[in-house]
Structures are given as C-alpha cells and as structure tokens.
C-alpha atoms as a PDB file:
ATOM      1  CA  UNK A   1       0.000   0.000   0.000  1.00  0.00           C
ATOM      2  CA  UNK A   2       1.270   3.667  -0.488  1.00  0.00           C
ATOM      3  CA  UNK A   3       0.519   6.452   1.504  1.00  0.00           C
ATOM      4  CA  UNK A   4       0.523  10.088   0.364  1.00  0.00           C
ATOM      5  CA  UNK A   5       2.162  12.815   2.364  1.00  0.00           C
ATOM      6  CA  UNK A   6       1.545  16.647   1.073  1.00  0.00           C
ATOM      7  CA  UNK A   7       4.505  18.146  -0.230  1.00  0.00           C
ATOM      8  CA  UNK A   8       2.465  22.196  -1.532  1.00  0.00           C
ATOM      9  CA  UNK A   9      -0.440  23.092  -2.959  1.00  0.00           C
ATOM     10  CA  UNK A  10      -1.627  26.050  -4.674  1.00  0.00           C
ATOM     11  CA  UNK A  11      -4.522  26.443  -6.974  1.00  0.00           C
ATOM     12  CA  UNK A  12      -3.864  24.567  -9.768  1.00  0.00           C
ATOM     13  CA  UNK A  13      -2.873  21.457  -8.101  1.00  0.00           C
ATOM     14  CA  UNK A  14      -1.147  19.702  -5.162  1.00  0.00           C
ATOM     15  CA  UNK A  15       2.075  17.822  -4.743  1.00  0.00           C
ATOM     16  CA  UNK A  16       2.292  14.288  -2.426  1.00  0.00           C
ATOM     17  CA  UNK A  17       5.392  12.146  -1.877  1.00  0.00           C
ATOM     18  CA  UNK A  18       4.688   8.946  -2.225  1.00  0.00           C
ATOM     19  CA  UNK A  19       6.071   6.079   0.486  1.00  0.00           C
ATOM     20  CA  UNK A  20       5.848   2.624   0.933  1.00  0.00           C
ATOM     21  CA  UNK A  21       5.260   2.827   4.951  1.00  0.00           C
ATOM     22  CA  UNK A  22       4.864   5.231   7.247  1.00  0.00           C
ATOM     23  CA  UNK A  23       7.844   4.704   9.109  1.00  0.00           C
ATOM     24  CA  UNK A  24      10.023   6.969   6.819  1.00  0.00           C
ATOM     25  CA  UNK A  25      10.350  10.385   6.852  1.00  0.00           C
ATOM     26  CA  UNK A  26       8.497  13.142   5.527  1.00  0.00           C
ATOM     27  CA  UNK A  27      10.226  13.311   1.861  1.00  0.00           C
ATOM     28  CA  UNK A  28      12.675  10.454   1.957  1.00  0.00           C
ATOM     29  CA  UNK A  29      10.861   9.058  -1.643  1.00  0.00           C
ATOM     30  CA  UNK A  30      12.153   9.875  -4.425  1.00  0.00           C
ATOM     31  CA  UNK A  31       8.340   9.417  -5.920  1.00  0.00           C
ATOM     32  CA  UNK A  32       6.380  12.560  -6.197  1.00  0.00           C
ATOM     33  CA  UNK A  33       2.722  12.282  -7.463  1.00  0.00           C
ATOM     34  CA  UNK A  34       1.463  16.056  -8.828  1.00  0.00           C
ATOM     35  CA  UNK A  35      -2.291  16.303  -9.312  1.00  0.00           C
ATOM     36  CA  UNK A  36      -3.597  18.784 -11.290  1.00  0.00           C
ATOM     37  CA  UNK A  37      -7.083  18.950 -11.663  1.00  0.00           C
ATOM     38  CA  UNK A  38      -8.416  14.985 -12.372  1.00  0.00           C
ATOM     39  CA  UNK A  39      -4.514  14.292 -13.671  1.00  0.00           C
ATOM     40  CA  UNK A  40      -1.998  12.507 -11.136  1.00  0.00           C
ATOM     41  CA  UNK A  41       1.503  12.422 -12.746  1.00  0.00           C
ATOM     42  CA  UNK A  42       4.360  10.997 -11.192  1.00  0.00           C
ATOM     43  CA  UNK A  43       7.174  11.957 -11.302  1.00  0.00           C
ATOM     44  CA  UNK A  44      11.006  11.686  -9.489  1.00  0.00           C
ATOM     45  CA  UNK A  45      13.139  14.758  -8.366  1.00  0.00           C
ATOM     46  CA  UNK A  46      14.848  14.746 -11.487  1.00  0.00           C
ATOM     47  CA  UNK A  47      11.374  15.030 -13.549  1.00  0.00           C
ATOM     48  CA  UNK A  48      10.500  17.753 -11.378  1.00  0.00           C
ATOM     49  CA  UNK A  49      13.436  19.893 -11.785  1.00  0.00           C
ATOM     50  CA  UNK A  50      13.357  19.216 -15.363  1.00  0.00           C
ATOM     51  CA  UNK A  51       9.552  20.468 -15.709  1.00  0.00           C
ATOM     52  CA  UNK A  52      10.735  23.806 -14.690  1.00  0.00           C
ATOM     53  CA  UNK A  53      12.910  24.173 -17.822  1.00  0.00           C
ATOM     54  CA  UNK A  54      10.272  22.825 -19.498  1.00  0.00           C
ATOM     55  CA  UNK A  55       7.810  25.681 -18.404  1.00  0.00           C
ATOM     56  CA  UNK A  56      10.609  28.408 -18.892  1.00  0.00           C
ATOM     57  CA  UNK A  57      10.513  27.469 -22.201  1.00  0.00           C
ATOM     58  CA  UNK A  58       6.864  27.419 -22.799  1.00  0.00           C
ATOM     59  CA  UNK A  59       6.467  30.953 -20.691  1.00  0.00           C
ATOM     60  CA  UNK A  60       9.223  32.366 -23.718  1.00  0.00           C
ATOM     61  CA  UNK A  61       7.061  31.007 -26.503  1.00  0.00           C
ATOM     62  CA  UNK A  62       7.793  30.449 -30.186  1.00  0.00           C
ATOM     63  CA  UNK A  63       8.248  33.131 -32.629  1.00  0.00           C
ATOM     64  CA  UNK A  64       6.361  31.652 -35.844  1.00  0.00           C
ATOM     65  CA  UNK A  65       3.612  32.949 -37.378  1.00  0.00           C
ATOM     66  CA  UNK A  66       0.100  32.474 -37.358  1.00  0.00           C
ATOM     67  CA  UNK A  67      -0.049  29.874 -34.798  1.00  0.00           C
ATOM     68  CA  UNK A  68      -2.018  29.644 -31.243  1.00  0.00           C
ATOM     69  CA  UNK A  69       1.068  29.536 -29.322  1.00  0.00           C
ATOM     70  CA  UNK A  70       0.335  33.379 -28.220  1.00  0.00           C
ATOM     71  CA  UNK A  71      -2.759  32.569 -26.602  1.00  0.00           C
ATOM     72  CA  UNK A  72      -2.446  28.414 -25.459  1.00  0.00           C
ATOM     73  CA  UNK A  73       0.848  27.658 -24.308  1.00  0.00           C
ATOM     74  CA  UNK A  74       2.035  24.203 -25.032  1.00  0.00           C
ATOM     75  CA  UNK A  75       4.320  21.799 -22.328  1.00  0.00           C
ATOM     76  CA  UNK A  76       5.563  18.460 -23.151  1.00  0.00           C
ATOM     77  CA  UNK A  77       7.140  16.401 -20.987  1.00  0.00           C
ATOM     78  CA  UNK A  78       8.667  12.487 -20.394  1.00  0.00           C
ATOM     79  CA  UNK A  79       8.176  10.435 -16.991  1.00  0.00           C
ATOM     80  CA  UNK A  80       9.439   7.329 -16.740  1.00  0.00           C
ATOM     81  CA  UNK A  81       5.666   5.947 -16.957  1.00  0.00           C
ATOM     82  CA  UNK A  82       4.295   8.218 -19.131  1.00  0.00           C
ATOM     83  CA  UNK A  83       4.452  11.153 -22.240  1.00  0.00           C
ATOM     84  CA  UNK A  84       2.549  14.119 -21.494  1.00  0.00           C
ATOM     85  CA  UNK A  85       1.138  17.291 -23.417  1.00  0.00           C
ATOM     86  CA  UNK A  86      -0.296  19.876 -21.610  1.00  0.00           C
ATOM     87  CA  UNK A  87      -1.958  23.339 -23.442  1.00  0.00           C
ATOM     88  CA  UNK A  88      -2.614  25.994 -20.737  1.00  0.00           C
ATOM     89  CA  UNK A  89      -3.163  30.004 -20.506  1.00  0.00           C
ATOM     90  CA  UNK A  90      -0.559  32.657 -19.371  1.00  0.00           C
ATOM     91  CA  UNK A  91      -2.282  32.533 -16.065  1.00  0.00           C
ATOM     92  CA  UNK A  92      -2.079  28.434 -15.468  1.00  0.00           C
ATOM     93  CA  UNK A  93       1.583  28.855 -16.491  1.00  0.00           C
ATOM     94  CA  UNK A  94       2.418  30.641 -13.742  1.00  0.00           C
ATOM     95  CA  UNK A  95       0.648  29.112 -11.503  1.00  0.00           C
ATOM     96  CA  UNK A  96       2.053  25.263 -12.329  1.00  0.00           C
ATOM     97  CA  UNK A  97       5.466  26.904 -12.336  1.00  0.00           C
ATOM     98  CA  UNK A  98       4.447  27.969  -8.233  1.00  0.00           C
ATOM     99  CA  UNK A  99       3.644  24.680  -7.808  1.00  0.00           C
ATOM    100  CA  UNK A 100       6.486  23.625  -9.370  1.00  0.00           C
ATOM    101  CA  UNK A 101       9.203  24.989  -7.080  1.00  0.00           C
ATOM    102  CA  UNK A 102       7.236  25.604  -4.698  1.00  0.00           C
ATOM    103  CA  UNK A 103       7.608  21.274  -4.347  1.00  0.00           C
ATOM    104  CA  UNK A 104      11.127  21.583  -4.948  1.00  0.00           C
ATOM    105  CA  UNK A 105      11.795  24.600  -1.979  1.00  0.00           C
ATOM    106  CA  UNK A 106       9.572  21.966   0.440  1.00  0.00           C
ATOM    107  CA  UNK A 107      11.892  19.321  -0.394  1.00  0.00           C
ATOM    108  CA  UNK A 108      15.022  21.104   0.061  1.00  0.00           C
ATOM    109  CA  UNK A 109      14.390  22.822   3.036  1.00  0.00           C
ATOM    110  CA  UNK A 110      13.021  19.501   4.465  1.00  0.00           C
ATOM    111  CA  UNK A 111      16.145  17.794   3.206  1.00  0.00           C
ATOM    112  CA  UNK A 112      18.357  20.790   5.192  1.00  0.00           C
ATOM    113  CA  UNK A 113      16.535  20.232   8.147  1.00  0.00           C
ATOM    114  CA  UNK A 114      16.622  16.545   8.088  1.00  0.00           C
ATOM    115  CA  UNK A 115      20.015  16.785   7.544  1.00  0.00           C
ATOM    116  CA  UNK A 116      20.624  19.250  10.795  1.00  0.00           C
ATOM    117  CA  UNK A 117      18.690  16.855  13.036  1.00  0.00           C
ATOM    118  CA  UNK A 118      21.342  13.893  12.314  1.00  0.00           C
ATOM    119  CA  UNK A 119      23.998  15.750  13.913  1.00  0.00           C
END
C-alpha cells in the first residue's frame, strides 16, 4: 500500500510524496505524485526539476507565425511511466510553475533540516 504525504499546494494542483510505509520520513521518496485537476503524474526529483525548464521554455514562446502559441501555451514532458502534453493560458503557467518549485523549496528545506537533526 502507499501512503501520500503533502509536499504544496496552490490552486492549480497539489504535490504528495509517495512512500511505501509510514515509518520513513516526511520526503525520503524519491516518488512525487502532482495532481492537477483529475490528472496525477508521477514523477522523481529529477522530472520535477526538469519540468521547470520545461515551463521556462513554454512561458518564452515560439516566434512563428500564425499559430495559437500566443494565446495556449504548449508543455511536453517524459516520466518514466508516461508522455505528457499539456496546453494551458498565461495565467495556469504561472501558476504550475508555483507549484512547481514551490515542491522543490519543500523538499530542500526539508532535506536541510533533516540533515541538521542527524547531527
């Protein structure tokens, strides 16, 4: 069985790390499961850090003409289980970028402060 632990939310979607007990720590997976609307993807640390470049690229757009990528931006992406194409406004963009590193500042800051409590 796997249990989901809350990583950040925002309002777009929420991010869970996923474990195989509940004995480990907070973020000691290297699973992350983002939902986004009716869409779980999951994803490791790696994917996640990647998505931002992914969404820097989309927020810069492409310069041809005549095409919708001025009003629906376009983000593709590669998980280990699965392709994904997402189309999404200026405004969604941002907000899956928040969610975005906001994940990634959770997990290093609990990753710091796991780290502290060893000593």
């Amino acid at each position: 069985m796997l249990f989901l632990d809350p990583i950040y939310s925002n309002v777009i979607g929420t991010t869970y790390v996923l474990k195989d007990n509940l004995e480990k720590g907070p973020f000691d997976s290297e699973k992350i499961q983002m939902v986004l609307g009716e869409v779980a993807i999951i994803l490791s640390r790696a994917e996640l850090e990647n998505l931002v470049v992914i969404i820097n690229s989309a927020k810069a757009g492409c310069n041809c003409k005549n095409c919708r990528c001025k009003i629906l931006k376009q983000i593709k992406g590669n998980t280990n289980y699965v392709e994904f194409v997402f189309k999404s406004t200026e405004n969604n963009l941002s907000n899956l970028e928040d969610l975005v590193k906001g994940t990634l500042f959770e997990l290093q800051i609990a990753s710091v402060l796991s780290f502290n409590n060893i000593e």
